[in-house]
N, C-alpha and C. Protein backbone atom coordinates (compact mmCIF):
# COMPACT_ATOMS: atom_id res chain seq x y z
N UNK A 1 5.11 39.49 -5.37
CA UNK A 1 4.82 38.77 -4.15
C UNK A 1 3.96 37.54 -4.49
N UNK A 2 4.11 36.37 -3.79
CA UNK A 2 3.64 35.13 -4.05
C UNK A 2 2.45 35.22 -3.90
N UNK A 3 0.99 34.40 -4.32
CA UNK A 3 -0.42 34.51 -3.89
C UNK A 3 0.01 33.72 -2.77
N UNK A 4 -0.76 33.67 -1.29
CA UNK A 4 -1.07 32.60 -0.40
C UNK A 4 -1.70 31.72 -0.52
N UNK A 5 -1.36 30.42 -0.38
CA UNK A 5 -2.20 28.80 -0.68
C UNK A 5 -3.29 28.96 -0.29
N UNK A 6 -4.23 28.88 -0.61
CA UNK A 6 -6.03 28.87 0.37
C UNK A 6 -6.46 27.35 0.17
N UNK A 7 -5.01 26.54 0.54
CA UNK A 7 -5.93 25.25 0.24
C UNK A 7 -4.48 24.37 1.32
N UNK A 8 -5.07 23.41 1.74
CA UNK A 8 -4.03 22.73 2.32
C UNK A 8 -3.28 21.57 1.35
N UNK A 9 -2.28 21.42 1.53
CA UNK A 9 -1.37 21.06 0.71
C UNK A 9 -1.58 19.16 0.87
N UNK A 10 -1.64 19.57 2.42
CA UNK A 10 -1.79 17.61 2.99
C UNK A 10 -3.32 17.01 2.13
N UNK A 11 -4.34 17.74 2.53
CA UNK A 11 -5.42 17.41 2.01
C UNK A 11 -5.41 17.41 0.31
N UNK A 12 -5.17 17.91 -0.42
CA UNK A 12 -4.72 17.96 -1.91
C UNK A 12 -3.76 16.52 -2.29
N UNK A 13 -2.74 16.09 -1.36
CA UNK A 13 -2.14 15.37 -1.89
C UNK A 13 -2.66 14.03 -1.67
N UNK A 14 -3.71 14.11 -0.44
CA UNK A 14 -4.43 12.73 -0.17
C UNK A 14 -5.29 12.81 -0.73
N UNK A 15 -5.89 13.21 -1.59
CA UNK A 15 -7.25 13.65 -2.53
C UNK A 15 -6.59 12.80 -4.05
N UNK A 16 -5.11 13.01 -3.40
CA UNK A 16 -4.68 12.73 -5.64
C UNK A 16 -4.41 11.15 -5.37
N UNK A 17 -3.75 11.16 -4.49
CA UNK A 17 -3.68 9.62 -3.53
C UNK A 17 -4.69 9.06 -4.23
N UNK A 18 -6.06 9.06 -3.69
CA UNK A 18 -7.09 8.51 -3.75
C UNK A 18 -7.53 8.34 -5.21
N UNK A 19 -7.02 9.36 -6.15
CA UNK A 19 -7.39 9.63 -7.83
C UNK A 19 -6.72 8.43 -8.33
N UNK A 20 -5.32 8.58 -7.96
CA UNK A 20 -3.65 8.03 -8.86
C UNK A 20 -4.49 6.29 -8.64
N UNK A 21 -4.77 5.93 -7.02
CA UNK A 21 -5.02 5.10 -6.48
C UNK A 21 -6.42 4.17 -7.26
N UNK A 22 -7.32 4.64 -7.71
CA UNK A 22 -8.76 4.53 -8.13
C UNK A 22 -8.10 4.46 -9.93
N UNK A 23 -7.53 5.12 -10.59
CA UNK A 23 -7.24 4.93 -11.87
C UNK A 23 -5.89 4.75 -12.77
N UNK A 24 -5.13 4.61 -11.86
CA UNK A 24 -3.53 4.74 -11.89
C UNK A 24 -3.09 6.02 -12.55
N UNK A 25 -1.34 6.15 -12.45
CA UNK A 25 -0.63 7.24 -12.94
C UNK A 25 -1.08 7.70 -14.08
N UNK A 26 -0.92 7.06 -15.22
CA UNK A 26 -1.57 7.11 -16.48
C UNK A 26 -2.63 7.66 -16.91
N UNK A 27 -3.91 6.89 -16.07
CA UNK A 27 -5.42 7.10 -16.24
C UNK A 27 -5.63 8.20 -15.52
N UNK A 28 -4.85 8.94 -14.86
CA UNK A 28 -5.43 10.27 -14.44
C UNK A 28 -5.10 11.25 -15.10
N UNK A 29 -5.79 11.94 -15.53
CA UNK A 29 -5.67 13.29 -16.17
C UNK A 29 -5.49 14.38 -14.86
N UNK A 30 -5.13 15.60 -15.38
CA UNK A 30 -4.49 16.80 -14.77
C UNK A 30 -6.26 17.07 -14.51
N UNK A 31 -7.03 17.03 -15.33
CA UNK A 31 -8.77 17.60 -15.05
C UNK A 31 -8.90 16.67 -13.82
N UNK A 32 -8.93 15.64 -13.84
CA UNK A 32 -9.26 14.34 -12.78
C UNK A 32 -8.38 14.20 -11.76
N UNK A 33 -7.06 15.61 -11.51
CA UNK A 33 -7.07 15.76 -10.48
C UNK A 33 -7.26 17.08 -9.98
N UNK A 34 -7.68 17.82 -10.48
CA UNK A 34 -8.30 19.03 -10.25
C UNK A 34 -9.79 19.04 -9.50
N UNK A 35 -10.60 18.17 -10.19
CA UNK A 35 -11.83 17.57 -9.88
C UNK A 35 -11.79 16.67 -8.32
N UNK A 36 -9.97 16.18 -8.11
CA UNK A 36 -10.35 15.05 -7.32
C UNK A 36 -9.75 16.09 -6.07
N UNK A 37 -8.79 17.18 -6.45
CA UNK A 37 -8.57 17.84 -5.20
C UNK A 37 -9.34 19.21 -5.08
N UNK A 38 -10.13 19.86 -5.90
CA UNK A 38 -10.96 21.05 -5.68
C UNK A 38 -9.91 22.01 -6.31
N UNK A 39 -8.80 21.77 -6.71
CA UNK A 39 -8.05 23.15 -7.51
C UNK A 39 -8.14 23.26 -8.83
N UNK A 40 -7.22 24.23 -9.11
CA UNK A 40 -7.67 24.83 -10.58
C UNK A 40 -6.21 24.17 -10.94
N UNK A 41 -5.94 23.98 -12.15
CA UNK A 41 -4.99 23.52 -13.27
C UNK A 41 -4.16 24.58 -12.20
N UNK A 42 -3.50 25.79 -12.81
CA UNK A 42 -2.28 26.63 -12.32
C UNK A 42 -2.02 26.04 -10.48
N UNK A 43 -2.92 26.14 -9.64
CA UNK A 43 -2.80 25.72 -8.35
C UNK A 43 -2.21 24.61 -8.28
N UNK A 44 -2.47 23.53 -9.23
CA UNK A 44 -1.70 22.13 -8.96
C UNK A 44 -0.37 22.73 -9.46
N UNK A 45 -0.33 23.23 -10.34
CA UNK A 45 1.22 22.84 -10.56
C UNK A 45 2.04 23.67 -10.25
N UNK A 46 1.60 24.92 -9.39
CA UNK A 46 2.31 26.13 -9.05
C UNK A 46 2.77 25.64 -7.72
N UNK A 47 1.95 24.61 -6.70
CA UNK A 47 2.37 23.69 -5.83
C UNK A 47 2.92 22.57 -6.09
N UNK A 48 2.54 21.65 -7.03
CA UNK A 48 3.29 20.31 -7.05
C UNK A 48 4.27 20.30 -8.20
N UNK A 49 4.74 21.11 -9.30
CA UNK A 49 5.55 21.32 -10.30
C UNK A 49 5.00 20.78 -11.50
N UNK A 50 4.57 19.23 -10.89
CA UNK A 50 4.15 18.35 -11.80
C UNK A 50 3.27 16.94 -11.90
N UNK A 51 2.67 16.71 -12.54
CA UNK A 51 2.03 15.45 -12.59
C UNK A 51 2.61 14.37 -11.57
N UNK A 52 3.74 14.38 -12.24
CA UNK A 52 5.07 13.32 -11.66
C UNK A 52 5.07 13.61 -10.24
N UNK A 53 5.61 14.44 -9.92
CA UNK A 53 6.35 14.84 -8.31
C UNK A 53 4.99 14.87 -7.44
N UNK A 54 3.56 15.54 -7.72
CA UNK A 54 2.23 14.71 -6.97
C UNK A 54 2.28 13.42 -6.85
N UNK A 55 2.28 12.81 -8.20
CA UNK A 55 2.11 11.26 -7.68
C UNK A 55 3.19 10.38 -6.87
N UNK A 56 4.45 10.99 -6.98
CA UNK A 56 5.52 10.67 -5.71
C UNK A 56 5.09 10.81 -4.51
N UNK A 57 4.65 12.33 -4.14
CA UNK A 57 4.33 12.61 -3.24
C UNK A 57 3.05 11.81 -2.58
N UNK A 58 2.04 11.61 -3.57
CA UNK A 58 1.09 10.19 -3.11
C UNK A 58 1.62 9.46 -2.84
N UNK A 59 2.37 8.90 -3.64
CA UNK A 59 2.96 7.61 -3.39
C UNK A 59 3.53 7.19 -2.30
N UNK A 60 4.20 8.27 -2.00
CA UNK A 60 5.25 8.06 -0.63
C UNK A 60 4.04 8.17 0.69
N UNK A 61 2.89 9.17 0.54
CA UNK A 61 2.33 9.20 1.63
C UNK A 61 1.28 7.80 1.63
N UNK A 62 1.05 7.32 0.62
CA UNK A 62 0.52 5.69 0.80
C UNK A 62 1.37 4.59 1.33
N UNK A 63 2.51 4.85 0.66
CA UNK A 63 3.74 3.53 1.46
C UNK A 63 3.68 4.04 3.14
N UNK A 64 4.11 5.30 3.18
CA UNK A 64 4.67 5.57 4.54
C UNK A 64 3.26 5.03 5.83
N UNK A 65 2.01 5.54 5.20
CA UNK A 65 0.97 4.99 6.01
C UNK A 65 0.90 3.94 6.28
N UNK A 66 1.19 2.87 5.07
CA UNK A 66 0.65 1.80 4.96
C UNK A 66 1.90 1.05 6.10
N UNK A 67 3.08 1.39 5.94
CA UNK A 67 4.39 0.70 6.97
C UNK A 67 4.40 1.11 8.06
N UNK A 68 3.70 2.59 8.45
CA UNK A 68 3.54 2.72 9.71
C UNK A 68 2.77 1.89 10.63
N UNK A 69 1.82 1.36 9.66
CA UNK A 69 0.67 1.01 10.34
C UNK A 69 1.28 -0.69 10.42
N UNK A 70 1.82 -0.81 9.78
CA UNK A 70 2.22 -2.83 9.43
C UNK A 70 3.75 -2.71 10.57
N UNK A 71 4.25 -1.75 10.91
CA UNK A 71 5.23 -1.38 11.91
C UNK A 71 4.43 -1.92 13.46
N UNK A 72 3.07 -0.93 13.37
CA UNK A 72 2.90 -1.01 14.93
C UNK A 72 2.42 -2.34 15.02
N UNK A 73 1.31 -2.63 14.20
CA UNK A 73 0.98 -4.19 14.66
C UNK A 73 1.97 -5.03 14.98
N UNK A 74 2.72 -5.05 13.88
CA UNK A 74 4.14 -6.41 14.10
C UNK A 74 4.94 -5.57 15.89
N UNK A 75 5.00 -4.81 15.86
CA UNK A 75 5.93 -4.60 17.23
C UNK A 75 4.63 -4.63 18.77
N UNK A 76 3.65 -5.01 18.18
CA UNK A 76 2.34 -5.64 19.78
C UNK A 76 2.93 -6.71 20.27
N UNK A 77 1.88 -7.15 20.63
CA UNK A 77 2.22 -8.17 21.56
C UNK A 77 1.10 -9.52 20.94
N UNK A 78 0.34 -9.45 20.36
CA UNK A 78 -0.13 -10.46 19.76
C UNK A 78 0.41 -11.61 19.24
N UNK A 79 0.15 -12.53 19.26
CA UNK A 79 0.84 -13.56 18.59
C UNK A 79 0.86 -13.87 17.24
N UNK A 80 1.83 -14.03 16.89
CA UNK A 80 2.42 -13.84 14.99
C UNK A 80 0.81 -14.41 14.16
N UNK A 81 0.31 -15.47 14.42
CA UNK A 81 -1.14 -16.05 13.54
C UNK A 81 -2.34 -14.86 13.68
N UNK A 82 -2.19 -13.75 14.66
CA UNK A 82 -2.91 -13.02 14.96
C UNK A 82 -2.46 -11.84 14.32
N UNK A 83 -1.30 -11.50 14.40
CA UNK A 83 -0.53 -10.36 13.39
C UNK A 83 -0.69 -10.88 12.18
N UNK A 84 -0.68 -11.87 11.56
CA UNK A 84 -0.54 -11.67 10.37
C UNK A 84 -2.45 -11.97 9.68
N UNK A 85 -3.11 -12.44 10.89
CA UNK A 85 -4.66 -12.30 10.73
C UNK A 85 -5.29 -11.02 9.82
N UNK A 86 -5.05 -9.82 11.21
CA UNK A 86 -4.96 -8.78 10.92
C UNK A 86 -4.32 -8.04 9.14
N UNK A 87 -3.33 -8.53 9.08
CA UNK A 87 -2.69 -8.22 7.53
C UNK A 87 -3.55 -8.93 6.58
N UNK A 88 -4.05 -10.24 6.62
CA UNK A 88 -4.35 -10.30 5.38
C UNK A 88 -6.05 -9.87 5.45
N UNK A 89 -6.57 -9.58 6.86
CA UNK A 89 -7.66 -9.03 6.41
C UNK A 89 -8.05 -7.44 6.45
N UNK A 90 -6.60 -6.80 6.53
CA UNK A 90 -6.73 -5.28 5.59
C UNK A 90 -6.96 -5.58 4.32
N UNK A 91 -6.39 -6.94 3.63
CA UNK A 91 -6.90 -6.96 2.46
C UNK A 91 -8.19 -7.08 1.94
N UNK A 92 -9.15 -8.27 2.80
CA UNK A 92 -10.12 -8.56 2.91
C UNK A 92 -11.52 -7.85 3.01
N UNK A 93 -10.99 -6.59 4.22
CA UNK A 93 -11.97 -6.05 4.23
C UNK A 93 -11.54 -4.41 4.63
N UNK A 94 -11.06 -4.11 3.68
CA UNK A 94 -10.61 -2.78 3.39
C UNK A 94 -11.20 -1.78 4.25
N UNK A 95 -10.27 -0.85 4.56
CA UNK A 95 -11.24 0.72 5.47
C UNK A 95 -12.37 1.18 4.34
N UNK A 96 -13.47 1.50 4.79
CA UNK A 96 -14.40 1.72 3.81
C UNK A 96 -14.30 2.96 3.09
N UNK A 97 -14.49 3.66 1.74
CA UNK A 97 -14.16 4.56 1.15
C UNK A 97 -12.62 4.26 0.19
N UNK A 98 -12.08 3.19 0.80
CA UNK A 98 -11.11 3.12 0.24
C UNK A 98 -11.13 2.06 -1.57
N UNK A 99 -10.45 2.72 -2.48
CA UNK A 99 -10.42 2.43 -3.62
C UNK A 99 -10.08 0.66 -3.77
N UNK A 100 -10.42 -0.06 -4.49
CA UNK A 100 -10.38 -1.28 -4.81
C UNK A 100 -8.53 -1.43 -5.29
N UNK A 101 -7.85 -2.63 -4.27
CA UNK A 101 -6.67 -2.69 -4.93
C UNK A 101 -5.47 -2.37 -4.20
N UNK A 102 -4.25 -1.72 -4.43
CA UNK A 102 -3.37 -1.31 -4.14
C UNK A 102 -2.72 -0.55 -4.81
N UNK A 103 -2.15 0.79 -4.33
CA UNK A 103 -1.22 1.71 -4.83
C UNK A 103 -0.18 1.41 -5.25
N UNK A 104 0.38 0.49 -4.38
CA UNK A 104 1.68 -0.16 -4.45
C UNK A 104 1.85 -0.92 -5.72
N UNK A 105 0.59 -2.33 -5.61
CA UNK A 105 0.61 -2.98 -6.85
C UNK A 105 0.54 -2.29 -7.85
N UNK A 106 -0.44 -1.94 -7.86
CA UNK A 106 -0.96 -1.01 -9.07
C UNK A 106 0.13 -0.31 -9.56
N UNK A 107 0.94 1.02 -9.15
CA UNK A 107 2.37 1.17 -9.44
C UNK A 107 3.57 0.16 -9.74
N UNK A 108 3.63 -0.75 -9.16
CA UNK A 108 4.27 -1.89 -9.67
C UNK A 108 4.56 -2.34 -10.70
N UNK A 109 2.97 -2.32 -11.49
CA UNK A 109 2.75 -2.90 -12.40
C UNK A 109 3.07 -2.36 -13.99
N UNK A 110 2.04 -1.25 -13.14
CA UNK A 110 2.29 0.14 -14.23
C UNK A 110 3.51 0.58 -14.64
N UNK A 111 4.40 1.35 -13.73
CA UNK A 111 5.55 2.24 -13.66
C UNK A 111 6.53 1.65 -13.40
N UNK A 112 6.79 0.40 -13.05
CA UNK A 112 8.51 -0.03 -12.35
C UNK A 112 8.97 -0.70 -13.80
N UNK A 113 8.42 -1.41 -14.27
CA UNK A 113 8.55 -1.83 -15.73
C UNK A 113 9.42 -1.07 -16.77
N UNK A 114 9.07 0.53 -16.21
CA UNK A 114 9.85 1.58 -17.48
C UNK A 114 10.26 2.79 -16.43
N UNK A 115 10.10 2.75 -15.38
CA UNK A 115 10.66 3.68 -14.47
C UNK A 115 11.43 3.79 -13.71
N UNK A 116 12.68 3.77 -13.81
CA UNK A 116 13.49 2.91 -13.01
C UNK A 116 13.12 4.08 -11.36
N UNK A 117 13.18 5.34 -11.28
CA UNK A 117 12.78 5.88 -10.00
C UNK A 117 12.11 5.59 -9.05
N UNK A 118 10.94 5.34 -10.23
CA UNK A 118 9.80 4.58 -9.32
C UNK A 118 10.12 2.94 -9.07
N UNK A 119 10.70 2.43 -9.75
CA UNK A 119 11.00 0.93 -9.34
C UNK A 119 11.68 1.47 -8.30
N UNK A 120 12.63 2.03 -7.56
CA UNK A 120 13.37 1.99 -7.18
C UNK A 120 12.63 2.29 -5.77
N UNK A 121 11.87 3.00 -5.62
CA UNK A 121 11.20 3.38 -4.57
C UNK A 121 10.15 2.38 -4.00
N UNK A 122 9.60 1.52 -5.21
CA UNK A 122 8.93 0.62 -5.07
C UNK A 122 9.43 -0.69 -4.10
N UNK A 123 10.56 -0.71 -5.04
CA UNK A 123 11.29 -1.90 -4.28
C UNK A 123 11.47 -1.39 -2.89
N UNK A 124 12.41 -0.46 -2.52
CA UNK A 124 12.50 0.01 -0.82
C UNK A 124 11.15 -0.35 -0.25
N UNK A 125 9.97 0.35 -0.55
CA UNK A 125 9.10 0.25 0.28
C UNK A 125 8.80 -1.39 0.51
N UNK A 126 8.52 -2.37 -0.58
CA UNK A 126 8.83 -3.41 -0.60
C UNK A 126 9.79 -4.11 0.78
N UNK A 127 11.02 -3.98 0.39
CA UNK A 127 11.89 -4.67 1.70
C UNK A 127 11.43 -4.23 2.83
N UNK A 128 11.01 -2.37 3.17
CA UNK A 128 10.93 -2.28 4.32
C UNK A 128 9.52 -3.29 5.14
N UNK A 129 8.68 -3.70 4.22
CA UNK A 129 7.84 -4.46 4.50
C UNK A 129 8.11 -5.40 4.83
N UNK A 130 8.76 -6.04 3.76
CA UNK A 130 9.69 -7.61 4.27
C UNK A 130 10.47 -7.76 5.57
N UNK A 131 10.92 -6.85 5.46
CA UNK A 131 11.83 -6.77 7.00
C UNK A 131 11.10 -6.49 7.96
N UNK A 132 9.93 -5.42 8.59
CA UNK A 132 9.10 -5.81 9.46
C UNK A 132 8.89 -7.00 9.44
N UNK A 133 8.40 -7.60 8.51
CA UNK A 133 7.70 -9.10 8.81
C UNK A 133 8.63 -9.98 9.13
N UNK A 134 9.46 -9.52 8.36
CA UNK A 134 10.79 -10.88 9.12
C UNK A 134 10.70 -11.32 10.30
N UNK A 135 11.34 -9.67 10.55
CA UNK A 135 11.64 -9.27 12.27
C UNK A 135 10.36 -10.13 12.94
N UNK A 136 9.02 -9.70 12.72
CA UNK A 136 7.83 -10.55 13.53
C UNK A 136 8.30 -11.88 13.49
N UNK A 137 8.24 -12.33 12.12
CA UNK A 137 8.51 -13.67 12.42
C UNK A 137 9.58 -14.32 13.06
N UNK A 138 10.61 -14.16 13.18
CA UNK A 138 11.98 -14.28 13.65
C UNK A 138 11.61 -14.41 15.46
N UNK A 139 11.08 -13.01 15.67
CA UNK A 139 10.65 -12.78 17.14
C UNK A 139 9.60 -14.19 17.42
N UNK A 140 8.62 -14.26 16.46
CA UNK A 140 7.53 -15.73 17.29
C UNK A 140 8.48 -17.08 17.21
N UNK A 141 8.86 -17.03 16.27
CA UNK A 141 10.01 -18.08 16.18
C UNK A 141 11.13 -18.47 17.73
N UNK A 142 11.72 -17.56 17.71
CA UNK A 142 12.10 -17.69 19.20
C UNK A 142 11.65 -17.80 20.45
N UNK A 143 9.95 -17.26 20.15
CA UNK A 143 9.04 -17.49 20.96
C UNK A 143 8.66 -18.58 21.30
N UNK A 144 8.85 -19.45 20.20
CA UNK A 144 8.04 -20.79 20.26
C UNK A 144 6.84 -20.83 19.52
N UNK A 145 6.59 -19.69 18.65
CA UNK A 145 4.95 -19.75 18.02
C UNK A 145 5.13 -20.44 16.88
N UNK A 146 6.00 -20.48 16.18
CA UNK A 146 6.31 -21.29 15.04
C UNK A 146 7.36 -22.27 15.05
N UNK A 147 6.75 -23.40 13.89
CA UNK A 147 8.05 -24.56 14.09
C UNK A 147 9.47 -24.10 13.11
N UNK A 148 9.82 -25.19 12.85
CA UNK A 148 11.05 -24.54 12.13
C UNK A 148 11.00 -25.01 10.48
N UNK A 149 9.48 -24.31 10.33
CA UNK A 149 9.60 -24.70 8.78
C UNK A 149 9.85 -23.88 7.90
N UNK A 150 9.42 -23.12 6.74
CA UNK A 150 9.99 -22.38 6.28
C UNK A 150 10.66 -21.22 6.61
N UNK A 151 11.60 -20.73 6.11
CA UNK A 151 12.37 -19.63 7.20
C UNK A 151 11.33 -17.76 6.91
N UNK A 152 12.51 -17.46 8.12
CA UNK A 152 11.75 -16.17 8.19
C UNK A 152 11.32 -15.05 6.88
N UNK A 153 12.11 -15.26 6.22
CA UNK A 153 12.36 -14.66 4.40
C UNK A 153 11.58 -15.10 3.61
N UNK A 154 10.85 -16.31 3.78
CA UNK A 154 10.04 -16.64 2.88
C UNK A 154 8.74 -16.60 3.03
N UNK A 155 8.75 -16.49 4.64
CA UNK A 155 7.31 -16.29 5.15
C UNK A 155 6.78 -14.97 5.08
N UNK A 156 7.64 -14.16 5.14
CA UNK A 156 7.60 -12.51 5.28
C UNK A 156 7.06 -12.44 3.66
N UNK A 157 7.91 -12.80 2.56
CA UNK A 157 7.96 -12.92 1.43
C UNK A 157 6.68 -13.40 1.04
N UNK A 158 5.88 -14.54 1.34
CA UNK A 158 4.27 -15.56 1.28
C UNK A 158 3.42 -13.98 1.79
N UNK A 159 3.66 -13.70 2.71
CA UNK A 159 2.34 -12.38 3.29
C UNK A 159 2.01 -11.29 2.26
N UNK A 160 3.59 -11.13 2.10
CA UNK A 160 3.49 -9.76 1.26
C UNK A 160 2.62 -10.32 -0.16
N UNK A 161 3.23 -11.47 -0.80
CA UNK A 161 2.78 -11.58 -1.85
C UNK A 161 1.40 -11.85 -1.89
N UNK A 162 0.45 -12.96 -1.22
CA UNK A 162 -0.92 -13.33 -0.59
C UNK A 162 -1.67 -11.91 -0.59
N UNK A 163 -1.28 -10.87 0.10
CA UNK A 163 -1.94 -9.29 0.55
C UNK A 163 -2.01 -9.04 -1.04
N UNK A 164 -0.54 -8.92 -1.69
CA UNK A 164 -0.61 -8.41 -3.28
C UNK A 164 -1.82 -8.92 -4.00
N UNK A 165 -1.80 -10.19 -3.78
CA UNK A 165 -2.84 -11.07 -5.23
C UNK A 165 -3.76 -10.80 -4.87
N UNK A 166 -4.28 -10.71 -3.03
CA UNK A 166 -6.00 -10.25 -2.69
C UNK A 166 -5.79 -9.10 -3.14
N UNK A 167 -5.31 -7.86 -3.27
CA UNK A 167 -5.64 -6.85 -3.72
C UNK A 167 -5.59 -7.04 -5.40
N UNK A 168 -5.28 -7.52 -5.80
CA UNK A 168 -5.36 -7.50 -7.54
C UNK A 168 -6.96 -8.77 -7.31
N UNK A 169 -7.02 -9.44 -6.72
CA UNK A 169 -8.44 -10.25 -6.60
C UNK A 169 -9.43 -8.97 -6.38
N UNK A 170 -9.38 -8.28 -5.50
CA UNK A 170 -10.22 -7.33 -4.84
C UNK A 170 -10.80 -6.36 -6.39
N UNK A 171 -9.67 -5.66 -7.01
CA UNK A 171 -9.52 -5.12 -7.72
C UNK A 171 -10.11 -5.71 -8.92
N UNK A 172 -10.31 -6.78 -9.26
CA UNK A 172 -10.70 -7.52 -10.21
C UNK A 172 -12.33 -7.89 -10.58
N UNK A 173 -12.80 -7.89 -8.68
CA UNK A 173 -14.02 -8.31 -8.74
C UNK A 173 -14.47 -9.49 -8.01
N UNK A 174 -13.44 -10.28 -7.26
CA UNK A 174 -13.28 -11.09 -6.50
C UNK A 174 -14.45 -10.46 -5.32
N UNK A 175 -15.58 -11.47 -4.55
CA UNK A 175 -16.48 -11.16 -3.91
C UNK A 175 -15.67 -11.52 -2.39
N UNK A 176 -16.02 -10.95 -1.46
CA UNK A 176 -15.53 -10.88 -0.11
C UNK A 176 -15.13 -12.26 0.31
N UNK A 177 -16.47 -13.39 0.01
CA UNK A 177 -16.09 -15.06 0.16
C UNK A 177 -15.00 -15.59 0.11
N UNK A 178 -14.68 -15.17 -1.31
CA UNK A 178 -13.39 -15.25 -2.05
C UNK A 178 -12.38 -15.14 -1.67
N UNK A 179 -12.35 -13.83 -1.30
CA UNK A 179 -10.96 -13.34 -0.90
C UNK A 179 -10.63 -14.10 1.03
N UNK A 180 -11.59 -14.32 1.70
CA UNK A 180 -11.49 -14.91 2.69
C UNK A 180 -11.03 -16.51 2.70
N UNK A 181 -11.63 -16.94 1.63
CA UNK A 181 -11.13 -18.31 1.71
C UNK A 181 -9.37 -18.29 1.04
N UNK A 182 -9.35 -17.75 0.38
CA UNK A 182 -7.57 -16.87 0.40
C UNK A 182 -7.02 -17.09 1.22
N UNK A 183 -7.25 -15.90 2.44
CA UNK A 183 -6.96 -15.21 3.37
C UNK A 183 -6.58 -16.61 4.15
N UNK A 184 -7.99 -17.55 4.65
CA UNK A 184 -7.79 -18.49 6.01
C UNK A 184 -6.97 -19.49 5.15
N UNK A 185 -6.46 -19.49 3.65
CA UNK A 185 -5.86 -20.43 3.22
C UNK A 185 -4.43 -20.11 3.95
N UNK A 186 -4.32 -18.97 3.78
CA UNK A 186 -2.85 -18.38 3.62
C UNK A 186 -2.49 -18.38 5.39
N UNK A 187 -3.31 -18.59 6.08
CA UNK A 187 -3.00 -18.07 7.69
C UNK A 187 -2.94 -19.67 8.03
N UNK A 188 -3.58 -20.65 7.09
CA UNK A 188 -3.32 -21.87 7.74
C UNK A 188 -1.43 -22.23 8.00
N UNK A 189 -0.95 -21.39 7.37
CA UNK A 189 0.71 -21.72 7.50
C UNK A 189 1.09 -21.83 9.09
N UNK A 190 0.32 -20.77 9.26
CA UNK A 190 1.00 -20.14 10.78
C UNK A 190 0.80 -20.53 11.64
């Protein structure tokens, strides 16, 4: 008969989140996530199989948050210079507790290079980003909030990438100043 989990599974995998996230795939050891979720060696892997399939499972629960949340803003009612305000200063000024950087990038960088799985997942989460933003932009566009200068693909494309580099700035050591004068550089488009 199986032992029963005495640990929650959600909380464990946002605990490794936060590990994978703070030192990447690589830099975490199986101890450093034992340490980072409160289990013992056998518990991780009698639940997650493996190193690998946890950090998917992070992974996916960082993208999925992160698009849920870049979903609802873009579908408000705010006006696009105000939606995309908001985006680049999640970069700016991060939920507090939260690790310097990006999961996303950071995986990017690391793993898509020699992984094609993870590229592969990378990229999706990627477009689905792009395509929210499109969609926003497309929508102010018809609105009248924007002129008809660069198109919707490239602007969607400018956010995502701007958010990327403040988080590799962030990550680097870049002081808050910094990353703001970024930020109001990048919103002067809009």
């Amino acid at each position: 008969m199986a032992r029963p989990r005495t640990f929650e599974e959600d909380r464990a995998i946002e605990a490794a989140m936060r590990a994978f996230w703070t030192a990447g795939y690589e830099g975490t050891s199986t101890q450093d996530l034992c340490a980072a979720t409160g289990l013992g060696r056998s518990s991780i892997y009698n639940t997650f199989a493996s190193k690998r399939e946890l950090f998917e499972k992070a992974l996916r629960r960082y993208t999925g948050e992160r698009i849920e949340r870049l979903a609802e803003l873009m579908d408000g009612d705010l006006p696009i210079k105000e939606k995309v305000r908001t985006v680049l200063w999640w970069a700016v000024d991060p939920d507090a507790g939260d690790p310097a950087g990006c999961l996303v990038v950071n995986s990017l960088v690391e793993l898509a290079p020699r992984d094609p799985h993870f590229a592969e997942l990378l990229r999706r989460d990627t477009e689905k980003r792009l395509g929210i933003l499109r969609a926003a932009i497309e929508t102010a566009r018809s609105r009248g909030e924007l002129d008809s200068g660069a198109g919707s693909g490239a602007l969607a494309g400018f956010v995502v990438t701007t958010v990327s580099g403040l988080r590799v700035a962030a990550r680097g050591g870049a002081d808050r100043a910094a990353l703001e004068a970024i930020a109001k550089t990048a919103l002067s488009v809009f």
